[in-house]
N, C-alpha and C. Protein backbone atom coordinates (compact mmCIF):
# COMPACT_ATOMS: atom_id res chain seq x y z
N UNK A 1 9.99 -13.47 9.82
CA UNK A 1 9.09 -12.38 10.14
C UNK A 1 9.11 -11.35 9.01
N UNK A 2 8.03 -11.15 8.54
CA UNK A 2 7.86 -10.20 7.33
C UNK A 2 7.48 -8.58 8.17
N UNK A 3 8.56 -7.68 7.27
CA UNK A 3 8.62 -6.43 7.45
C UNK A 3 7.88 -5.40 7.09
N UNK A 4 7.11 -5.09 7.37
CA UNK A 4 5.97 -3.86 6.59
C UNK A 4 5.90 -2.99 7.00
N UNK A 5 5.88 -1.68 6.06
CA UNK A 5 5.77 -0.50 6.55
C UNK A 5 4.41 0.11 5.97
N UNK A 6 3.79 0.63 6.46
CA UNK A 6 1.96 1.36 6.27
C UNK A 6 2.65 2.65 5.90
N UNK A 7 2.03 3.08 5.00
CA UNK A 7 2.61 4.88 4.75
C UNK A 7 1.06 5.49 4.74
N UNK A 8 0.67 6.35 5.15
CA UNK A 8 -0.90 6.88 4.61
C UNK A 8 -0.41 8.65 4.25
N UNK A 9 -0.95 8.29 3.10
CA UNK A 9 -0.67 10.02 2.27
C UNK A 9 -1.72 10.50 2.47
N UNK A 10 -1.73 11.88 3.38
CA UNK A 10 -3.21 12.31 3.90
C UNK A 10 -2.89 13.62 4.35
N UNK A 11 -2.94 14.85 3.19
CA UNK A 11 -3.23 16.53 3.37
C UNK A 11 -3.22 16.35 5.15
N UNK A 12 -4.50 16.15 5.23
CA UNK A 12 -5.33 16.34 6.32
C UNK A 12 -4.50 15.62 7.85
N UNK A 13 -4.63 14.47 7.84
CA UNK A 13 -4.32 13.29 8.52
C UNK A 13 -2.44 13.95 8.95
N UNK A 14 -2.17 14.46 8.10
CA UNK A 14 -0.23 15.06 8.01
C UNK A 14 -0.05 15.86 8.78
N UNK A 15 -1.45 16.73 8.94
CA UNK A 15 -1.69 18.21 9.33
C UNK A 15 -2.50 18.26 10.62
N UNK A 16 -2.66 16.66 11.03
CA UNK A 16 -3.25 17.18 12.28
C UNK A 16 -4.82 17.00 12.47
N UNK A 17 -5.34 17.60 11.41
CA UNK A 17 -6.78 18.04 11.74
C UNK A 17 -7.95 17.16 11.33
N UNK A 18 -7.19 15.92 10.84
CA UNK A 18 -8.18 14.02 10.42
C UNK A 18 -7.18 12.88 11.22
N UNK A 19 -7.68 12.09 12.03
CA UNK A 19 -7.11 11.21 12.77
C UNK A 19 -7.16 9.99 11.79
N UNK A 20 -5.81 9.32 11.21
CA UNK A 20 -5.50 8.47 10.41
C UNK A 20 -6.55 7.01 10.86
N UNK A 21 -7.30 6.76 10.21
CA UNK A 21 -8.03 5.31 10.48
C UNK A 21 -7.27 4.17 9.91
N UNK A 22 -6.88 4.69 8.51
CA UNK A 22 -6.86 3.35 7.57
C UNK A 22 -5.55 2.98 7.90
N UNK A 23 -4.79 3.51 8.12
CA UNK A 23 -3.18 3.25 8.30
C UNK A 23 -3.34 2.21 9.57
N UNK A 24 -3.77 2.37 11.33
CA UNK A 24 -3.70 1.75 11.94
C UNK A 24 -5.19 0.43 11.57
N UNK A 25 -5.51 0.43 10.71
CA UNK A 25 -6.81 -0.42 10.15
C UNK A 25 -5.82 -1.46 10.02
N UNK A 26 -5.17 -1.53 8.64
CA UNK A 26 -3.93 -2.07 7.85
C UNK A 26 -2.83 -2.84 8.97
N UNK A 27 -2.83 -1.69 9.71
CA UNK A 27 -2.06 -2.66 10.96
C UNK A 27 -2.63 -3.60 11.95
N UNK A 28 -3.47 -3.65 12.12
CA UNK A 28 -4.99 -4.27 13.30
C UNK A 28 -4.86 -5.85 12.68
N UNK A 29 -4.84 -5.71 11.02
CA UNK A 29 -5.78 -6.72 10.28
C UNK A 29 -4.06 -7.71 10.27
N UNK A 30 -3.20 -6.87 9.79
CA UNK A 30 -1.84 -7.62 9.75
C UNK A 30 -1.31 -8.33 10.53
N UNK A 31 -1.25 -7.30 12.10
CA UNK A 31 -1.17 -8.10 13.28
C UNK A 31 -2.19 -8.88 14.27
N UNK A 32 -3.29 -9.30 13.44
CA UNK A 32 -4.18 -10.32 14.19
C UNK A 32 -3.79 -11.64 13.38
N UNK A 33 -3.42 -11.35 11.91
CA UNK A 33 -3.63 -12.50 11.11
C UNK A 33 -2.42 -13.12 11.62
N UNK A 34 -2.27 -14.59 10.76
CA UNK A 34 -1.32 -15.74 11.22
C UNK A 34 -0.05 -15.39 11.19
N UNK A 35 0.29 -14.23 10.00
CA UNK A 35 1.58 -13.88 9.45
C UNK A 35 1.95 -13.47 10.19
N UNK A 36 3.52 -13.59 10.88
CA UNK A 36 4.27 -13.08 11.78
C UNK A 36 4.92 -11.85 10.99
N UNK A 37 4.83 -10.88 11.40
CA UNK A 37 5.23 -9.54 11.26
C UNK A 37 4.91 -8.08 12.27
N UNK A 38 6.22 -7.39 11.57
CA UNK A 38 6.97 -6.31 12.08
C UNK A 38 5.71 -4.61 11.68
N UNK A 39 5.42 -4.37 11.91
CA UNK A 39 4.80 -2.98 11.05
C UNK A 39 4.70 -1.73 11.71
N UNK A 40 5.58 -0.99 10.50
CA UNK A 40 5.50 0.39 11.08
C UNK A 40 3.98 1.33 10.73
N UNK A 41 4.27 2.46 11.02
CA UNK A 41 3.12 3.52 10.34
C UNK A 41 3.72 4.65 10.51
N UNK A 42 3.37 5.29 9.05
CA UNK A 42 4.08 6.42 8.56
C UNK A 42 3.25 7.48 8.36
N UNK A 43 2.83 9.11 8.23
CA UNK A 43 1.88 9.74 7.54
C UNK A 43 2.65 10.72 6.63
N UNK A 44 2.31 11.23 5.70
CA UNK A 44 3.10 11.83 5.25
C UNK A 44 1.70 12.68 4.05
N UNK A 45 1.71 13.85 3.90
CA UNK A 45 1.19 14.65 3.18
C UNK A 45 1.19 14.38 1.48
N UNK A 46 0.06 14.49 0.88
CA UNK A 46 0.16 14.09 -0.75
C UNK A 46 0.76 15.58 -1.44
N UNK A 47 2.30 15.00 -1.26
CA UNK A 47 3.31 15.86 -1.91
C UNK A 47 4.58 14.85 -1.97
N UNK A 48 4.83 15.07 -3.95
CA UNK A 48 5.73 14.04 -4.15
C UNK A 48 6.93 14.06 -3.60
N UNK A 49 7.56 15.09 -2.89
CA UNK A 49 9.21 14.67 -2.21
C UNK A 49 8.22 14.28 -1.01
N UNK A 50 7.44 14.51 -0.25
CA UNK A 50 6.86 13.32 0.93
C UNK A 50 6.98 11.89 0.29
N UNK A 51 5.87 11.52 -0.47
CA UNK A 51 5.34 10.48 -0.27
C UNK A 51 6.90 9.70 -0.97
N UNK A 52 8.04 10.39 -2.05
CA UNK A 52 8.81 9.54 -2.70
C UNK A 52 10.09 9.20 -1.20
N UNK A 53 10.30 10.10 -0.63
CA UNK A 53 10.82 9.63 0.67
C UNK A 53 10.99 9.02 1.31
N UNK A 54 9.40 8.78 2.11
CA UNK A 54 8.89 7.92 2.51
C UNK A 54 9.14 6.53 2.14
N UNK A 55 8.81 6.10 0.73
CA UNK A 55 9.02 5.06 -0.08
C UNK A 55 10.57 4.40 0.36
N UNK A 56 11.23 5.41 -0.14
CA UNK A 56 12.83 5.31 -0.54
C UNK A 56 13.28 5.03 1.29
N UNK A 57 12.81 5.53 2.33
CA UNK A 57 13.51 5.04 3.39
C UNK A 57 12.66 4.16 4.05
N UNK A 58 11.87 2.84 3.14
CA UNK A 58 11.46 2.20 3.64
C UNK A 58 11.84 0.59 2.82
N UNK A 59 13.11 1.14 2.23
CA UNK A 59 12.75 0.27 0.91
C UNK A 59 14.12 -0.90 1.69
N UNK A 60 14.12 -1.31 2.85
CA UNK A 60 14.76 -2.24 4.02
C UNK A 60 13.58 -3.04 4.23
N UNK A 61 12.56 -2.79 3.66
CA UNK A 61 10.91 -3.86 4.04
C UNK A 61 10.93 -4.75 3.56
N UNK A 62 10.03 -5.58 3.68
CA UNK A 62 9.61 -6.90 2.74
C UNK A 62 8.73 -6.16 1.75
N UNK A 63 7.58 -5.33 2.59
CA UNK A 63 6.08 -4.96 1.89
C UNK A 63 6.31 -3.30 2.37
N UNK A 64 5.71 -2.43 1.57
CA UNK A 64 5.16 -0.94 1.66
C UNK A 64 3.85 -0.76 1.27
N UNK A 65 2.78 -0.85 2.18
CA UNK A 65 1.43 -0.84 1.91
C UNK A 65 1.25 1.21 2.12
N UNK A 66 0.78 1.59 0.89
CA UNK A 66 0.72 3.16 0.98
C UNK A 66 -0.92 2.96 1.05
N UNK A 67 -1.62 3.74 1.69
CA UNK A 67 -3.30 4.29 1.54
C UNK A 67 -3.59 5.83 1.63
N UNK A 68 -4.54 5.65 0.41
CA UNK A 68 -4.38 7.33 0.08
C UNK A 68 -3.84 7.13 -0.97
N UNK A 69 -4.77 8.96 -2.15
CA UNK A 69 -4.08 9.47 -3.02
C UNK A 69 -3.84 8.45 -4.14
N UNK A 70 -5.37 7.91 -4.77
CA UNK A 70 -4.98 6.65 -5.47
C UNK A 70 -6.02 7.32 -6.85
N UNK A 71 -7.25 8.13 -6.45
CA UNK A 71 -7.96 8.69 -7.29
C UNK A 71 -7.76 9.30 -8.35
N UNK A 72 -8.71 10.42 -8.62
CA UNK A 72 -8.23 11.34 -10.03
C UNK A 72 -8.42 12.70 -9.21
N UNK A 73 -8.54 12.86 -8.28
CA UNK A 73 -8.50 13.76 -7.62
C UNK A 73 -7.09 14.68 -8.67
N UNK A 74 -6.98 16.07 -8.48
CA UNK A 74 -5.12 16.70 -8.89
C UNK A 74 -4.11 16.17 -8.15
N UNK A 75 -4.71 15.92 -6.32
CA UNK A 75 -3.55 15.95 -4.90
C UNK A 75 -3.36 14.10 -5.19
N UNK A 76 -4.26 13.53 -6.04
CA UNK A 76 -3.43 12.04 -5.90
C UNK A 76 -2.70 11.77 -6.63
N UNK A 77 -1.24 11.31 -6.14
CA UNK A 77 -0.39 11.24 -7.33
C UNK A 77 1.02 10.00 -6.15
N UNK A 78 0.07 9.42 -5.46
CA UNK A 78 0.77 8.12 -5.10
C UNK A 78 1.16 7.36 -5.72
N UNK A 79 -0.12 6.38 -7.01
CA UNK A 79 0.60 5.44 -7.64
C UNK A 79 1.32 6.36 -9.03
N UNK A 80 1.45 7.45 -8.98
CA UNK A 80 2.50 7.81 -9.68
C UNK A 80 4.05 8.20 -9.12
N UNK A 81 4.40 8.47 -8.24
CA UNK A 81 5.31 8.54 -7.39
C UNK A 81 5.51 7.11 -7.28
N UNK A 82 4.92 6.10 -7.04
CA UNK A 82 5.11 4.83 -6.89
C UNK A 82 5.77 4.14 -7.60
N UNK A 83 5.26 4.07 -8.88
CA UNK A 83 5.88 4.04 -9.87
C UNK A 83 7.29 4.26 -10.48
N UNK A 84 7.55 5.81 -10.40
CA UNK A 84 9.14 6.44 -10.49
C UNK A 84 9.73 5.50 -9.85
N UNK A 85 9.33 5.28 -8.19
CA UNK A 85 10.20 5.19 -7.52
C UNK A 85 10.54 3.16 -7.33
N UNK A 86 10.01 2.73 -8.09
CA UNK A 86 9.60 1.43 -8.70
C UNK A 86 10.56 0.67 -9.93
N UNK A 87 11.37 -0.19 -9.76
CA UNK A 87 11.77 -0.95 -10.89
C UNK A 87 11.21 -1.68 -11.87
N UNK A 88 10.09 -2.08 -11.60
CA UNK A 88 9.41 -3.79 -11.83
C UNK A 88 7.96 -3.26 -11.56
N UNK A 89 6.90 -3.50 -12.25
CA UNK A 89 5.47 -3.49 -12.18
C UNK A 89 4.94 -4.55 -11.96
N UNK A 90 3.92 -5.05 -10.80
CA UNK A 90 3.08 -6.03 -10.56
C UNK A 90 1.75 -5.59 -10.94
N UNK A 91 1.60 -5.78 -12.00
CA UNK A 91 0.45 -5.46 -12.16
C UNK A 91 -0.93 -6.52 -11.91
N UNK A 92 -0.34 -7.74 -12.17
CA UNK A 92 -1.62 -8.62 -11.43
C UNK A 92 -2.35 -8.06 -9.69
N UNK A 93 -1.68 -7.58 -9.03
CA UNK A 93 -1.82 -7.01 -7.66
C UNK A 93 -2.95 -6.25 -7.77
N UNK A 94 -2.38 -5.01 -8.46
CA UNK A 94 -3.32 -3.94 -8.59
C UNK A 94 -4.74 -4.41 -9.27
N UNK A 95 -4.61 -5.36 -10.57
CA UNK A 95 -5.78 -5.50 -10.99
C UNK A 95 -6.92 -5.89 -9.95
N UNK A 96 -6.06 -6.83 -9.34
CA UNK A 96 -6.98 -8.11 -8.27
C UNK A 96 -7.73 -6.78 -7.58
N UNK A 97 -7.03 -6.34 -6.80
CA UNK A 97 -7.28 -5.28 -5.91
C UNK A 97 -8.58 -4.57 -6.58
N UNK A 98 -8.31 -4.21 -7.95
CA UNK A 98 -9.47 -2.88 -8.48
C UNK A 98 -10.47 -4.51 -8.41
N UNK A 99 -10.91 -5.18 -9.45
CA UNK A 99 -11.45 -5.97 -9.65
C UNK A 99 -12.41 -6.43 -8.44
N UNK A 100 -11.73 -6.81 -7.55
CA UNK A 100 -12.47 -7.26 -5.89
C UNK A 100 -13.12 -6.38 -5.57
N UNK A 101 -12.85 -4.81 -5.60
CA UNK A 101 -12.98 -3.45 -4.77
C UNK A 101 -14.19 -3.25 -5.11
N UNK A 102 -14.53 -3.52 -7.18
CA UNK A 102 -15.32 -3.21 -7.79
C UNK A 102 -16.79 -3.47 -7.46
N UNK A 103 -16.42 -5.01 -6.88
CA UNK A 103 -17.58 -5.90 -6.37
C UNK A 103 -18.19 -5.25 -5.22
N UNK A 104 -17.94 -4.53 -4.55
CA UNK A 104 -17.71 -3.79 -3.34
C UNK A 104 -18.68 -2.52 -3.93
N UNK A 105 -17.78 -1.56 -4.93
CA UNK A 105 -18.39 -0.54 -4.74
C UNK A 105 -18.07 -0.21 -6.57
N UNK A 106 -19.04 0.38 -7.30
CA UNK A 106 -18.76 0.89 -8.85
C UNK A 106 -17.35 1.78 -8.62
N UNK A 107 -17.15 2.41 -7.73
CA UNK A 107 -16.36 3.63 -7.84
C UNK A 107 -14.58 3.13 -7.81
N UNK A 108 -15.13 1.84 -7.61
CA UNK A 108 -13.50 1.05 -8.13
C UNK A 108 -13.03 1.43 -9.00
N UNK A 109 -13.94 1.68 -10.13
CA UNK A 109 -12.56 2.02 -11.61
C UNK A 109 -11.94 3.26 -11.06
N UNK A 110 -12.31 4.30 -10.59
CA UNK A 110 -11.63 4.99 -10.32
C UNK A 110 -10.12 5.23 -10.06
N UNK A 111 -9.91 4.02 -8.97
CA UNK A 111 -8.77 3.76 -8.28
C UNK A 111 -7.81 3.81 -9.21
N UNK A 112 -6.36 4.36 -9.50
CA UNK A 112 -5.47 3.99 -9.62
C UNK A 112 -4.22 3.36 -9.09
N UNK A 113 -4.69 2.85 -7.90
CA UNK A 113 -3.41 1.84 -7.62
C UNK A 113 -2.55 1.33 -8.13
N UNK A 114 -1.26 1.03 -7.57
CA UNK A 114 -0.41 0.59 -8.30
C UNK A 114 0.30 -0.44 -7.72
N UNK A 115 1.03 -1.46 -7.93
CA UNK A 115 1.74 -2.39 -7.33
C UNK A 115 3.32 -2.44 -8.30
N UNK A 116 4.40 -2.54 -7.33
CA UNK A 116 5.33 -3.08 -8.02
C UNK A 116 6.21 -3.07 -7.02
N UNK A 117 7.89 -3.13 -7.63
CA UNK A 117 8.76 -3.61 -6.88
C UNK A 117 10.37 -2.70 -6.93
N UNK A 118 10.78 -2.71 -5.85
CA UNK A 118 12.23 -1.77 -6.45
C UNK A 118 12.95 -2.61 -4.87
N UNK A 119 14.09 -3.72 -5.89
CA UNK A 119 14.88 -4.14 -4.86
C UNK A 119 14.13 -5.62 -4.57
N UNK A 120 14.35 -5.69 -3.64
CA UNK A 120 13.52 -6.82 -2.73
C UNK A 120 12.38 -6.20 -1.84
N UNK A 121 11.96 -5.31 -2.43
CA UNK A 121 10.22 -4.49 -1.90
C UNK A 121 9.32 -4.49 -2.69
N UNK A 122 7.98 -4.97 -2.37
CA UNK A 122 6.98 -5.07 -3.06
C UNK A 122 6.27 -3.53 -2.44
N UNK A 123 5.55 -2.59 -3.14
CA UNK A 123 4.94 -1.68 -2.85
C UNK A 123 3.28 -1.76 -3.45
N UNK A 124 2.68 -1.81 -2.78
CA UNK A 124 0.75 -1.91 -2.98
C UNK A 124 0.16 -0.63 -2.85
N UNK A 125 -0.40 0.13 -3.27
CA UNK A 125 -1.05 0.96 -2.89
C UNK A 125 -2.52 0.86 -2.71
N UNK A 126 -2.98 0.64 -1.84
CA UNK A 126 -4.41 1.01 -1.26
C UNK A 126 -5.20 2.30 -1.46
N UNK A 127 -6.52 2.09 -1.96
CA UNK A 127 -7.06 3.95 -1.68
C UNK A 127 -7.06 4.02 0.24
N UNK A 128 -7.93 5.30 0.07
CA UNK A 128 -7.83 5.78 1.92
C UNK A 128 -9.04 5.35 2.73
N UNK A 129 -9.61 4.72 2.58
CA UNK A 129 -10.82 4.80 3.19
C UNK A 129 -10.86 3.16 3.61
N UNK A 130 -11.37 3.60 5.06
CA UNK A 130 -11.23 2.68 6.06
C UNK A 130 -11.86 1.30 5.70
N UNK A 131 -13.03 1.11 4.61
CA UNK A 131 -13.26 0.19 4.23
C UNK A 131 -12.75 -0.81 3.02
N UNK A 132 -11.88 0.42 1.94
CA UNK A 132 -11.21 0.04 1.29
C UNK A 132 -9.97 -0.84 1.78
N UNK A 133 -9.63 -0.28 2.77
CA UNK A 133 -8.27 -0.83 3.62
C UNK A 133 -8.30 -2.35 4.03
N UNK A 134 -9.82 -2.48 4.52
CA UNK A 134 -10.17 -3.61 5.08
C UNK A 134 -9.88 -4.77 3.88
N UNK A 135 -10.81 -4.58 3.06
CA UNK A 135 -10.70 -5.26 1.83
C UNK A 135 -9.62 -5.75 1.47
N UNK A 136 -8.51 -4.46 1.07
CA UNK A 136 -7.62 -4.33 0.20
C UNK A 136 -6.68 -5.39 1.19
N UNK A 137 -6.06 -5.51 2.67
CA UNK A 137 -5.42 -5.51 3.39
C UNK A 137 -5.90 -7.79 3.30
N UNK A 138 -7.35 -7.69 3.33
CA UNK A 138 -7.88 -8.80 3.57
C UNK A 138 -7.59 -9.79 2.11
N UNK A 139 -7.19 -8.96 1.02
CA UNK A 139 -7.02 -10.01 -0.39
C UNK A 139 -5.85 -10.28 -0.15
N UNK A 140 -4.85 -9.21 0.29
CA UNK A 140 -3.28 -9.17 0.36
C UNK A 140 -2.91 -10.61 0.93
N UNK A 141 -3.55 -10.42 2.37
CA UNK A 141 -2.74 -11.58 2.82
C UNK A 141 -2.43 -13.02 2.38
N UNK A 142 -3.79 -13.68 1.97
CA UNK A 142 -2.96 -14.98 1.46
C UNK A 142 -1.74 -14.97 0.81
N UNK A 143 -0.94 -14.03 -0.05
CA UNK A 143 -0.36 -13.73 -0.96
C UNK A 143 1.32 -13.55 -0.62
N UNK A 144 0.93 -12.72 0.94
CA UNK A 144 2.27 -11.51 1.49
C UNK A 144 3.52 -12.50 1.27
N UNK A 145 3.37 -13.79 2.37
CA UNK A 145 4.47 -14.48 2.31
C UNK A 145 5.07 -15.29 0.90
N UNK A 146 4.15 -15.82 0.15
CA UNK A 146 4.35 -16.45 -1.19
C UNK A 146 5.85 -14.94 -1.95
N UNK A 147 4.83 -14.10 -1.71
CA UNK A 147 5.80 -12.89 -2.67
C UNK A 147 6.84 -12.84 -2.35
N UNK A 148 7.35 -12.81 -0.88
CA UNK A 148 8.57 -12.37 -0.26
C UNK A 148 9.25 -13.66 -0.36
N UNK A 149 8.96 -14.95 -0.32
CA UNK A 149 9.98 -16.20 -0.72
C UNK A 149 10.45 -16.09 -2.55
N UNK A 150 9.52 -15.72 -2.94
CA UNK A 150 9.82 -15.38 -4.54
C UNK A 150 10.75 -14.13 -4.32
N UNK A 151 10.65 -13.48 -3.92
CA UNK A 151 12.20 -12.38 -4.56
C UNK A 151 13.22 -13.03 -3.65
N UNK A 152 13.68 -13.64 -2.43
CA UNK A 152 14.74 -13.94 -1.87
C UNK A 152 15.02 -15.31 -2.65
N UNK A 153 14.19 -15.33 -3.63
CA UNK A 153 15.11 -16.55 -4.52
C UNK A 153 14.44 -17.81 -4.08
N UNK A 154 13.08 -18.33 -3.14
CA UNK A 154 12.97 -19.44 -2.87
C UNK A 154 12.23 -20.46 -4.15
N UNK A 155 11.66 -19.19 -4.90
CA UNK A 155 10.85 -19.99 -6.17
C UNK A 155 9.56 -20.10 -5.79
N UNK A 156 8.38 -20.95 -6.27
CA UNK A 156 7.44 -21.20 -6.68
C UNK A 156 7.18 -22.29 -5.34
């Protein structure tokens, strides 16, 4: 059973006054699909001792899917926090992700997502928006379990 934790970095959504979509989206799509798994949901405000926290007491997961705070906005600074808090860069992840998104919508380049790894945790970052999630959540899966037999050592 693969372990995932949803984090959504959201001013708003932290504070009460935006009801988190994409976070329980992410979870809907995880727990319908075939993959047997665990998933939490987290919210946490786009502020780096939040969101690096968050990260760090989740890092007992298989997967940390963050949404939100992926833009050029000043307040996004997920896949940079991500990063710090990151050993190892996957960067094939993130590309796939912008690349697919693109097809979707121009405003893909935008995204800075990030993917990588600290430990035996893979961390993805998703932007926030409920359709992005869908997408983003829908490329992931073929993938989730392949990744998590590769770091416990099963190989290829």
């Amino acid at each position: 059973m693969l372990k995932i934790a949803v984090i959504t970095v959201s001013d708003r959504a932290s504070r009460g006054e935006y009801e988190d979509l994409s976070g329980p989206k992410i979870r809907e799509i995880l727990s319908g699909s075939s993959i047997e798994c665990e998933v939490s949901l987290t919210i946490v405000a786009d502020e780096e001792e939040q969101i690096r926290k968050a990260l760090q007491d989740n890092l007992d997961k298989d997967y940390i899917l963050t949404t939100g705070g992926t833009g050029i906005s000043p307040r996004d600074i997920t896949p940079d926090v991500s990063r710090e808090v990151c050993e190892k860069e996957l960067p094939g992840i993130a590309e796939m992700l912008r690349a697919e998104s693109y097809k979707e919508t121009k405003n893909a380049v935008f995204s800075r997502g990030f993917a990588g790894m600290e430990g035996r945790t893979i961390i993805v970052n998703f932007p926030g928006s409920v359709k992005a999630v869908i997408l983003c959540t829908k490329l992931l899966l073929p993938i989730l379990e392949h990744g998590v037999k590769m770091l416990r050592g099963a190989g290829h």
